[in-house]
C-alpha atoms as a PDB file:
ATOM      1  CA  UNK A   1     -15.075   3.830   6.612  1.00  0.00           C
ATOM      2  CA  UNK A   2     -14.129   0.380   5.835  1.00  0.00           C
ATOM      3  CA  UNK A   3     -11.076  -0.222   4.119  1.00  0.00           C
ATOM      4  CA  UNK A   4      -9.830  -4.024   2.631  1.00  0.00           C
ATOM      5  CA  UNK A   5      -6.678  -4.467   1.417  1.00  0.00           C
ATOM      6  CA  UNK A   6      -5.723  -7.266  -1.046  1.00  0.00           C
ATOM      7  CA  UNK A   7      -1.832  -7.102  -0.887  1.00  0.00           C
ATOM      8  CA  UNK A   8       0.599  -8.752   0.720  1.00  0.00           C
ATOM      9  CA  UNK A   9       3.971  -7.349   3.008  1.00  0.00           C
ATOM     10  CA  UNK A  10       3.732  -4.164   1.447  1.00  0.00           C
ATOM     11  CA  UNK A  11       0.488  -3.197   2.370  1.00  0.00           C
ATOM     12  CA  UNK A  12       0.627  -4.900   5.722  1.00  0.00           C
ATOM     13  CA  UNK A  13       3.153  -2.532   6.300  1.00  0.00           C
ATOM     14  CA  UNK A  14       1.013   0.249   4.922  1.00  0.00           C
ATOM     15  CA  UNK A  15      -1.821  -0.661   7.015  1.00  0.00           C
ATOM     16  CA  UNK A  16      -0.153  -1.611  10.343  1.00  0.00           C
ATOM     17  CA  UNK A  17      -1.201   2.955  11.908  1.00  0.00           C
ATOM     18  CA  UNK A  18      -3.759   3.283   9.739  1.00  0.00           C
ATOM     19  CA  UNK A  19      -6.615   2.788  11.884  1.00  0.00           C
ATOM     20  CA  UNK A  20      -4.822   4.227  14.604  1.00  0.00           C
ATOM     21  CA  UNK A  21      -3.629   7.609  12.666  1.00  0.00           C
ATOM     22  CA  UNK A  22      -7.802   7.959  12.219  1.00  0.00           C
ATOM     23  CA  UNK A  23      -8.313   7.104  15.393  1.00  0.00           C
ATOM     24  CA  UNK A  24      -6.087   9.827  16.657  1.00  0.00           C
ATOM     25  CA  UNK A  25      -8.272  12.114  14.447  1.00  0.00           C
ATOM     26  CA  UNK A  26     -11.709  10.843  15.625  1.00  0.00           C
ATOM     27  CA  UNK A  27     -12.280   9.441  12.226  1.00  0.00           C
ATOM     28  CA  UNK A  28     -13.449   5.896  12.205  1.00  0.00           C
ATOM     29  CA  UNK A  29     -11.819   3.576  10.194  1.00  0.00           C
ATOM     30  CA  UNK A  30     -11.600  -0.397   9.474  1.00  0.00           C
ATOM     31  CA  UNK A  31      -8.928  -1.907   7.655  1.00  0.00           C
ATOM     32  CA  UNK A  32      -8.211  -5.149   6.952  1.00  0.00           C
ATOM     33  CA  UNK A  33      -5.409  -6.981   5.035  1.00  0.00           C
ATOM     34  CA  UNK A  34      -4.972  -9.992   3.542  1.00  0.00           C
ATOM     35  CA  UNK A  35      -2.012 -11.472   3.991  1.00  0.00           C
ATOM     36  CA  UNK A  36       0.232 -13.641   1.666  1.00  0.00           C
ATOM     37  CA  UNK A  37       3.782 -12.853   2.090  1.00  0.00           C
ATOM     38  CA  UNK A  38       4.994 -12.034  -1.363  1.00  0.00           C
ATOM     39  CA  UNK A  39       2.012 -12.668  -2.698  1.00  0.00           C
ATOM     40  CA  UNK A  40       1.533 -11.277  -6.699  1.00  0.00           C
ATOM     41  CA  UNK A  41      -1.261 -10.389  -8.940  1.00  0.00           C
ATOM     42  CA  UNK A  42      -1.311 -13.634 -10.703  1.00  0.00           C
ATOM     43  CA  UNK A  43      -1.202 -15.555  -7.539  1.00  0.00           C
ATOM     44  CA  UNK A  44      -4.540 -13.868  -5.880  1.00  0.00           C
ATOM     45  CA  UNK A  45      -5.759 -14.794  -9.595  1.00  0.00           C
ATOM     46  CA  UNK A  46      -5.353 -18.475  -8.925  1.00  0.00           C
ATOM     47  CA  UNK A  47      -6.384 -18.198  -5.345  1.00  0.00           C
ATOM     48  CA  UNK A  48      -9.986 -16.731  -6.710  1.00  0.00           C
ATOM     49  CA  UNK A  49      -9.884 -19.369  -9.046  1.00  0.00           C
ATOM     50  CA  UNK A  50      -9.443 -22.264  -6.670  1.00  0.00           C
ATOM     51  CA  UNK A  51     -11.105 -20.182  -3.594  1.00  0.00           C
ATOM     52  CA  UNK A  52      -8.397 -20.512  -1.570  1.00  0.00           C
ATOM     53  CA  UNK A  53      -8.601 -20.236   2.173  1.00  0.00           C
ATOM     54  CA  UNK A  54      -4.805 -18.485   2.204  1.00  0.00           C
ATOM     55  CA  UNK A  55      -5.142 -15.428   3.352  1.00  0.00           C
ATOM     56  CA  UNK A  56      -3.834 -14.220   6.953  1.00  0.00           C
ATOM     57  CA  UNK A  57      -6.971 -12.092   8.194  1.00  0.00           C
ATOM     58  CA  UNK A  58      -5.097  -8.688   9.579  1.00  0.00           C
ATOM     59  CA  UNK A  59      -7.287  -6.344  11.361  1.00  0.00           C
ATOM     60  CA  UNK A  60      -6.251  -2.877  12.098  1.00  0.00           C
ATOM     61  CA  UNK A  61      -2.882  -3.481  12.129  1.00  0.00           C
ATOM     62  CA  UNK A  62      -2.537  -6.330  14.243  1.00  0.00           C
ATOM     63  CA  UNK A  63      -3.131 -10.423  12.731  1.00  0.00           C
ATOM     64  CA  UNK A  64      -6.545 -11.837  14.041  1.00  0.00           C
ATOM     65  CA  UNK A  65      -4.897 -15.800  13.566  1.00  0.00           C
ATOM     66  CA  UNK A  66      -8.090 -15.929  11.010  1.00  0.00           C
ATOM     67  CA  UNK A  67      -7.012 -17.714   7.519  1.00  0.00           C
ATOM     68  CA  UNK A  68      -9.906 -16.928   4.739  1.00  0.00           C
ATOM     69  CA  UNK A  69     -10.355 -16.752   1.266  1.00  0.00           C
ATOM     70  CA  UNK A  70     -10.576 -13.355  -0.732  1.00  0.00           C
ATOM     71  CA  UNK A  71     -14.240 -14.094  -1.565  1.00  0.00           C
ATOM     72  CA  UNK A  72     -14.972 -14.633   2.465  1.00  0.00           C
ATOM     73  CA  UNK A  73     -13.449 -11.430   2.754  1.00  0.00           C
ATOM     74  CA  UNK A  74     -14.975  -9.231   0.272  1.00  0.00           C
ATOM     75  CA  UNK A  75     -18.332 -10.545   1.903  1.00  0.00           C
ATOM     76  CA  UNK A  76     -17.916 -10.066   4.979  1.00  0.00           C
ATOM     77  CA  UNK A  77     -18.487  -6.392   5.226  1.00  0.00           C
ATOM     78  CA  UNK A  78     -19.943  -3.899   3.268  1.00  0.00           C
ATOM     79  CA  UNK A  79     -16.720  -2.006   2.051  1.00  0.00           C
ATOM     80  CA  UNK A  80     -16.236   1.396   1.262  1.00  0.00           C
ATOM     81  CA  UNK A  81     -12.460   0.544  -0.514  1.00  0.00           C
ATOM     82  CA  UNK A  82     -10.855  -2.259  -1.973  1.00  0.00           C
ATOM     83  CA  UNK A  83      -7.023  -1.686  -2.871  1.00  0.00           C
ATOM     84  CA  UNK A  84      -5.194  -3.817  -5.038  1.00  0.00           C
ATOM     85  CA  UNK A  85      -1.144  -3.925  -5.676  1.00  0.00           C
ATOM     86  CA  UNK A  86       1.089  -5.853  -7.924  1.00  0.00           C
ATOM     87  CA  UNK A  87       3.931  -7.321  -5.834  1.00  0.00           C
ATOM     88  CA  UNK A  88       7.359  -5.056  -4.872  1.00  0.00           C
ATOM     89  CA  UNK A  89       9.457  -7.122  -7.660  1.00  0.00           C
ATOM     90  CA  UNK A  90       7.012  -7.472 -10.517  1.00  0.00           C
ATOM     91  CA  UNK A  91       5.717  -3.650  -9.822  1.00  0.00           C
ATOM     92  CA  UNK A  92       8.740  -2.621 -12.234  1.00  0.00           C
ATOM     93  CA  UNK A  93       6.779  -4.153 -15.140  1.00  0.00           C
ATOM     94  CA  UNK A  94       3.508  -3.337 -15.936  1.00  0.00           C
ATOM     95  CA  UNK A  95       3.173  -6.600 -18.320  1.00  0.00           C
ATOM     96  CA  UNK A  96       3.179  -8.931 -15.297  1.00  0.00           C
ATOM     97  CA  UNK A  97      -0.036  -6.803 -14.048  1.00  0.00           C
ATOM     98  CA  UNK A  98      -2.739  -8.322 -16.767  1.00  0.00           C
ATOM     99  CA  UNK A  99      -4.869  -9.882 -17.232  1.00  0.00           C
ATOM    100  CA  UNK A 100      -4.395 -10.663 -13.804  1.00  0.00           C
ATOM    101  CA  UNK A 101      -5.616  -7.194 -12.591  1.00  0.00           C
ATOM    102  CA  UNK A 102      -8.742  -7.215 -14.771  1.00  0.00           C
ATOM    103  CA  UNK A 103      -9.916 -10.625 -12.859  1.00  0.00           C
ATOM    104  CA  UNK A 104      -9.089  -9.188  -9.835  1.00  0.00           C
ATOM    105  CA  UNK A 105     -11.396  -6.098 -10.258  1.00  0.00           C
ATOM    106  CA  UNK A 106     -14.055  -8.253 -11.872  1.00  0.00           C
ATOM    107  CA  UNK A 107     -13.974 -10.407  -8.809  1.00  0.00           C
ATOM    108  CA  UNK A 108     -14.526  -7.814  -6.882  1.00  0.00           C
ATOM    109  CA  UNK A 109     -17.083  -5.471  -8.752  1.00  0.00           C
ATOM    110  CA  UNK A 110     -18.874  -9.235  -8.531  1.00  0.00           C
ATOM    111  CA  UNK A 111     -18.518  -9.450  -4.319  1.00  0.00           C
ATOM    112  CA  UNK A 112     -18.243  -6.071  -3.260  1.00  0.00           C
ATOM    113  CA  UNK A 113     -19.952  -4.149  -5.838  1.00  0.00           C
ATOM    114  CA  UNK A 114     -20.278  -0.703  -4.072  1.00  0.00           C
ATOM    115  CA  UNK A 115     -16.387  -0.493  -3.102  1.00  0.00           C
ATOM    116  CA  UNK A 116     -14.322   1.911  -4.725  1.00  0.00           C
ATOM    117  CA  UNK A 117     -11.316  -0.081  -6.430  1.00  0.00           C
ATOM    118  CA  UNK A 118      -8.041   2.063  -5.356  1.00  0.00           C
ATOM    119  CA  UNK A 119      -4.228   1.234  -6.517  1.00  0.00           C
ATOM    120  CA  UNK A 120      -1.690   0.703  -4.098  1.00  0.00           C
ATOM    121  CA  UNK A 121       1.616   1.771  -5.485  1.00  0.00           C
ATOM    122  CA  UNK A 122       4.656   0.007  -4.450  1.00  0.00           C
ATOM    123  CA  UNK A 123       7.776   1.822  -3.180  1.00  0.00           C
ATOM    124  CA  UNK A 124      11.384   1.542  -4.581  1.00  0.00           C
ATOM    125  CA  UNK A 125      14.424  -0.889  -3.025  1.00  0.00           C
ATOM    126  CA  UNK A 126      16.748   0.663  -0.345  1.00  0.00           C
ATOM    127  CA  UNK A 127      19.998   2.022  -2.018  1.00  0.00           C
ATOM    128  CA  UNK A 128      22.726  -0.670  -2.324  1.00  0.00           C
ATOM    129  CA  UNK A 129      20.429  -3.490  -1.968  1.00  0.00           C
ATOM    130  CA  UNK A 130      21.032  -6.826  -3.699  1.00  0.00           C
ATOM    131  CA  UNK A 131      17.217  -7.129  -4.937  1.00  0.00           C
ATOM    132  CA  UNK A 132      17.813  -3.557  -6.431  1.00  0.00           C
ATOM    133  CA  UNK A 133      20.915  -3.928  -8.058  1.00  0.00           C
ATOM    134  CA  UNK A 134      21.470  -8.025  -8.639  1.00  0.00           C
ATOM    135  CA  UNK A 135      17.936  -9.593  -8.688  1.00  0.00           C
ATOM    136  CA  UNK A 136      16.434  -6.365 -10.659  1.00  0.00           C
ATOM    137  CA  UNK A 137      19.479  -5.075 -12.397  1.00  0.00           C
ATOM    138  CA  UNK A 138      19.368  -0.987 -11.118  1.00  0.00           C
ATOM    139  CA  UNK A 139      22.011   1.571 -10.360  1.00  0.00           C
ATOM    140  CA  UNK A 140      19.556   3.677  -8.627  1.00  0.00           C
ATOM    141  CA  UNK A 141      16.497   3.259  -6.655  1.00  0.00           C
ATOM    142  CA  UNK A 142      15.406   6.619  -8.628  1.00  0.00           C
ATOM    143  CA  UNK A 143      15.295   3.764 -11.552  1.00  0.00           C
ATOM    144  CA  UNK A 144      13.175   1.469 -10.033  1.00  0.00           C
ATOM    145  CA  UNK A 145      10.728   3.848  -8.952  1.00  0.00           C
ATOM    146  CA  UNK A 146      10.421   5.842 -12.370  1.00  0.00           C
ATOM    147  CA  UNK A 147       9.647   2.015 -13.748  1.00  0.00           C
ATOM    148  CA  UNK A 148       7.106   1.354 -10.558  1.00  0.00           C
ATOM    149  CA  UNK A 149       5.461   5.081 -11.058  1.00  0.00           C
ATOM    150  CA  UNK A 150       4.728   4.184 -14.746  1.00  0.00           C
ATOM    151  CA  UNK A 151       3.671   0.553 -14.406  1.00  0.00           C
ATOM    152  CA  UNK A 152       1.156   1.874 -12.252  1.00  0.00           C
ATOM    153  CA  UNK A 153      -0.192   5.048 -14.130  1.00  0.00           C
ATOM    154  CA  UNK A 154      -0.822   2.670 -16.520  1.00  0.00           C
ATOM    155  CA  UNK A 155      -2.447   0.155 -14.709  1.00  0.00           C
ATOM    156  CA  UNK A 156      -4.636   3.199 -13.277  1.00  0.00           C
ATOM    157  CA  UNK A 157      -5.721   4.412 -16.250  1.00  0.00           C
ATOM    158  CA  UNK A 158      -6.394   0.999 -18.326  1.00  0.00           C
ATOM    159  CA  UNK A 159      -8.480  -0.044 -15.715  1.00  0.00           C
ATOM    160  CA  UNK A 160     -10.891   3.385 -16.296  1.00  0.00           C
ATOM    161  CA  UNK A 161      -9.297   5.825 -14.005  1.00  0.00           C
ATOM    162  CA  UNK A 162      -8.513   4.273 -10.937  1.00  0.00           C
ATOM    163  CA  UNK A 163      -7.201   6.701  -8.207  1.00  0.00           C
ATOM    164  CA  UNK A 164      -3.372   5.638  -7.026  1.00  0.00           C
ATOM    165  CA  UNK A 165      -2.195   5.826  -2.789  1.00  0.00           C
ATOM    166  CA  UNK A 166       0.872   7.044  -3.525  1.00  0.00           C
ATOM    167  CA  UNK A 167       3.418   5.148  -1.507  1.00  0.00           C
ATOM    168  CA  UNK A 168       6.379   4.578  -3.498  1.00  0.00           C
ATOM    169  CA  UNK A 169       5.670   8.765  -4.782  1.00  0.00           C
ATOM    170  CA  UNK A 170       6.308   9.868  -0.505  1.00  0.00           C
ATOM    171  CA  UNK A 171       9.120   7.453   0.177  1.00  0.00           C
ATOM    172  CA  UNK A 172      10.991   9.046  -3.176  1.00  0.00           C
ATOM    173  CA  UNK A 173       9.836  12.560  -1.374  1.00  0.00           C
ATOM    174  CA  UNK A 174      10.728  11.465   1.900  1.00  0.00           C
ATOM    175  CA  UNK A 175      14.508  10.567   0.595  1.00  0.00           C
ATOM    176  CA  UNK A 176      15.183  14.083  -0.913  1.00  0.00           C
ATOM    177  CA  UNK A 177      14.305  15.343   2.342  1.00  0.00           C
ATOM    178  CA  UNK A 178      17.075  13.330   3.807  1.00  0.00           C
ATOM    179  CA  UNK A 179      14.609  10.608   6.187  1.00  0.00           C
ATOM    180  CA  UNK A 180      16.303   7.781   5.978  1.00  0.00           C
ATOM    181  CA  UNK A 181      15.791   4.324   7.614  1.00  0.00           C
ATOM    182  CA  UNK A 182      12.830   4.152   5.731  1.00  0.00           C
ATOM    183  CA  UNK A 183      13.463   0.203   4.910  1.00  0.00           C
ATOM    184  CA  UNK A 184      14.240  -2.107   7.977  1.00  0.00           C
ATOM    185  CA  UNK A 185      15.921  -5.359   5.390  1.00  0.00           C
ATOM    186  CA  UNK A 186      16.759  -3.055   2.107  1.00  0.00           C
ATOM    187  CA  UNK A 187      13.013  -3.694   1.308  1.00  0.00           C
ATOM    188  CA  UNK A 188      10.215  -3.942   3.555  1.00  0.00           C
ATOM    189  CA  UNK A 189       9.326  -0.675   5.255  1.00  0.00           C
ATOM    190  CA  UNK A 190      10.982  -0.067   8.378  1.00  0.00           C
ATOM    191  CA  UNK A 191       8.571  -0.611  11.536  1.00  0.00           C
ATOM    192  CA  UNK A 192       8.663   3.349  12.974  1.00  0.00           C
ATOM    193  CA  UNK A 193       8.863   5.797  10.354  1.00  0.00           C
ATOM    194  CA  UNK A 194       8.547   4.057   6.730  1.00  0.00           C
ATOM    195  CA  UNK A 195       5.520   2.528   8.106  1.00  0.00           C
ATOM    196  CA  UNK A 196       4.282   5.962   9.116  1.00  0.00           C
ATOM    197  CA  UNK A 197       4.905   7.672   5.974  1.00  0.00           C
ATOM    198  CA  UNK A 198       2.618   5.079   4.610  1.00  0.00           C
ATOM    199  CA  UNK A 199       0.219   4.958   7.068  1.00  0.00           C
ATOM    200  CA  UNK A 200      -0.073   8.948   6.484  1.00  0.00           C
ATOM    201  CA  UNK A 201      -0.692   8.173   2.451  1.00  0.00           C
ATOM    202  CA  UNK A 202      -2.918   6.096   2.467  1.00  0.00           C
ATOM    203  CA  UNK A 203      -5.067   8.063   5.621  1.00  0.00           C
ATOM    204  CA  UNK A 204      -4.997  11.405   3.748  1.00  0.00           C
ATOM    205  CA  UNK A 205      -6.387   9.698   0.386  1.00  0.00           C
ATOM    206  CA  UNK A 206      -9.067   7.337   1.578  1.00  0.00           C
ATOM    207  CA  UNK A 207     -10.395   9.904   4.075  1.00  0.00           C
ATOM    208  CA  UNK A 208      -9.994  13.136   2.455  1.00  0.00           C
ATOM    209  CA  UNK A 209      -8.410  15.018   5.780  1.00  0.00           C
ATOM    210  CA  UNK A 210      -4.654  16.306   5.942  1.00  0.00           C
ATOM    211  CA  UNK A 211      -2.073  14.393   8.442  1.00  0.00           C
ATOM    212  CA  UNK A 212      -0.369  17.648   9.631  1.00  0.00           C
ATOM    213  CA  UNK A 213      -2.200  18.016  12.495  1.00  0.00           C
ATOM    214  CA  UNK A 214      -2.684  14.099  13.756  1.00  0.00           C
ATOM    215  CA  UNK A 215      -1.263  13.524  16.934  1.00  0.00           C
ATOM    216  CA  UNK A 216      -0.870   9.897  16.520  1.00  0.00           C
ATOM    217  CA  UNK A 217       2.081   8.722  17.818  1.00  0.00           C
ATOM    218  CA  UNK A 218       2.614   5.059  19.160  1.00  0.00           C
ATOM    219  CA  UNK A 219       5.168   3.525  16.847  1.00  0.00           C
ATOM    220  CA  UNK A 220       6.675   0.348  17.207  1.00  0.00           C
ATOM    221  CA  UNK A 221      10.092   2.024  16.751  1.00  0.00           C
ATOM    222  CA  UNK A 222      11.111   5.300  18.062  1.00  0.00           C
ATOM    223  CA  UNK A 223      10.459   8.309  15.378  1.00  0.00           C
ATOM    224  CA  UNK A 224      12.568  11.691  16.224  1.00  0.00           C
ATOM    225  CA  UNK A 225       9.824  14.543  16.573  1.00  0.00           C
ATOM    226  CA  UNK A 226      11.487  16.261  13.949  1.00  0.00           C
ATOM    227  CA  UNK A 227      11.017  13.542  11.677  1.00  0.00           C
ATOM    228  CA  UNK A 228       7.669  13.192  12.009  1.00  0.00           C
ATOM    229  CA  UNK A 229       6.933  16.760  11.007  1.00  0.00           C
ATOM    230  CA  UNK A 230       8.812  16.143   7.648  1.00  0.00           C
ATOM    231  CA  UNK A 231       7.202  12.930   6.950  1.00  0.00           C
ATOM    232  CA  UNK A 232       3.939  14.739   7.749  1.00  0.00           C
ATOM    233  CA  UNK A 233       5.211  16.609   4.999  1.00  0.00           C
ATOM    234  CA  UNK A 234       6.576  14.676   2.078  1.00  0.00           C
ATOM    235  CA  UNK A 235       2.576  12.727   2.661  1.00  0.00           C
ATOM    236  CA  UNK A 236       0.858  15.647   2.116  1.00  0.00           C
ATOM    237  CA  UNK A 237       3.029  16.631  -1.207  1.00  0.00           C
ATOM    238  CA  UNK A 238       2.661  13.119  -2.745  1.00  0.00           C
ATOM    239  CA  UNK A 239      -1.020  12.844  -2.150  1.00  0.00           C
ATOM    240  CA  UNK A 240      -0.862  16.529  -3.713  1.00  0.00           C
ATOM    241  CA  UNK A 241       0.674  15.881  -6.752  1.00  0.00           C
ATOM    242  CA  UNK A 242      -1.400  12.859  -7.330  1.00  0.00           C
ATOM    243  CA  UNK A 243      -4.332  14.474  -6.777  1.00  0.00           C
ATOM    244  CA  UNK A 244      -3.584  17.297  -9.496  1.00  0.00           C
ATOM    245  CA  UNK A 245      -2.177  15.042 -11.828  1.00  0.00           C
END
C-alpha cells in the first residue's frame, strides 16, 4: 500500500510509526508526507495554483531533504490513499475548509485518479494551553474537539462520503483512560506515545487489520508497557465507532 499525506505537523506526527507499525505486522506500507509546518487548506490551494516546489518530501517517517511540489508528488507513484487535513487552528471551523477542500480533491482526482481521498481529523489542544484557551477562546479541550469532530463530519460528507482517520476521536479516548503526555508543547503530539496512538489510527483504517497484536515498539520516547496496551485500545474503539457511524 502506498499512502501520501498532504498535511503538515499534524500528520507528520501521524505518520512518523506508520510504516514501521506495518512493518512489524509484515504488511507493506509507503507513506509519504508533505511537509509545510502549519500549513492550511487554503495555503496548499495557492501552492497548486502557483506549483510550488514547498513541500518537505518525508518518507516513512524520517525527511528525505527532497523539497517538491504537490503535483510532483501525486505523480510520482501510483497511490492507493491520499489524505487531506485542514490545519490544527482552523479545524474548529468548518467555513475555513471550502472551497479550498473541493480544489484540493479536484487536484487530485486530476493527478492521482485511482487514490482513495481519506480525511485526516485533527486532535484537540492540551488542557491549559494558551492556543486553547487565549488564541481559540475554550474552557475545555472537550470544546475544541466537539467543534473539530463536526467541522470534519461535515467536510466528510459534503465532499460525497469521504471516510475520516480518526485522530482527534482516540486522543479524546485516550484522555478518559487517563494517558496523558499525549502533547509534547500543549499541541503537537508528543514523540512516544501521542505519536503512537496516531500511528495505530491511521494503520488500523488504511489497512483494515487490528493493532492489538503489533509488536512494534521503537519509539523515540520511552512508552510504559502498560500504556501501550491501553492506547492499543482507545485505537481500536475510535476506528470502531467511526466505522459504525
Amino acid at each position: 500500500m502506498k499512502v501520501l499525506a498532504i498535511g503538515n505537523s499534524f500528520s507528520q506526527d501521524a505518520t512518523r510509526y506508520l510504516h514501521q507499525i506495518a512493518q512489524a505486522d509484515n504488511t507493506e506500507l509507503k507513506v509519504v508526507n508533505l511537509y509545510i509546518g502549519g500549513c492550511s487548506l487554503e495555503r496548499h490551494y495557492n501552492n497548486i495554483n502557483n506549483d510550488e516546489k514547498a513541500y518537505e518530501y518525508e518518507m516513512n517517517g524520517t525527511n528525505t531533504g527532497e523539497i517538491v511540489s504537490i503535483k510532483e508528488a501525486l505523480e510520482s507513484e501510483n497511490w492507493n490513499v491520499v489524505t487531506m487535513q485542514q490545519v490544527s487552528n482552523f479545524s474548529v471551523n468548518y467555513d475555513t475548509f471550502q472551497p479550498y477542500l473541493r480544489y484540493l480533491s479536484e487536484y487530485v482526482k486530476q493527478y492521482a485518479p485511482q487514490a482513495e481521498q481519506v480525511l485526516h481529523q485533527t486532535w484537540a489542544y492540551e488542557q491549559g494551553s494558551e492556543r486553547l484557551t487565549v488564541e481559540l477562546g475554550y474552557n475545555d479541550q472537550s470544546e475544541m474537539f466537539a467543534d473539530i469532530k463536526a467541522a470534519y463530519a461535515q467536510a466528510a460528507k459534503d465532499m460525497g462520503g469521504l471516510r475520516i482517520i480518526p485522530s482527534g476521536e482516540a486522543f479524546q479516548k485516550s484522555i478518559k483512560n487517563r494517558i496523558d503526555k499525549l502533547h509534547r508543547d500543549t499541541f503537537h503530539a508528543s514523540l512516544g506515545i501521542g505519536r503512537y496512538i496516531l500511528g495505530a489510527v491511521w494503520y488500523e483504517v488504511l489497512t483494515g487489520k487490528e493493532i492489538r497484536n503489533n509488536s512494534f515498539c521503537d519509539f523515540d520516547e520511552p512508552i510504559e508497557n502498560n500504556l501501550v496496551v491501553t492506547a492499543k485500545k482507545c485505537a481500536r474503539k475510535a476506528v470502531e465507532e467511526y466505522e459504525n457511524s
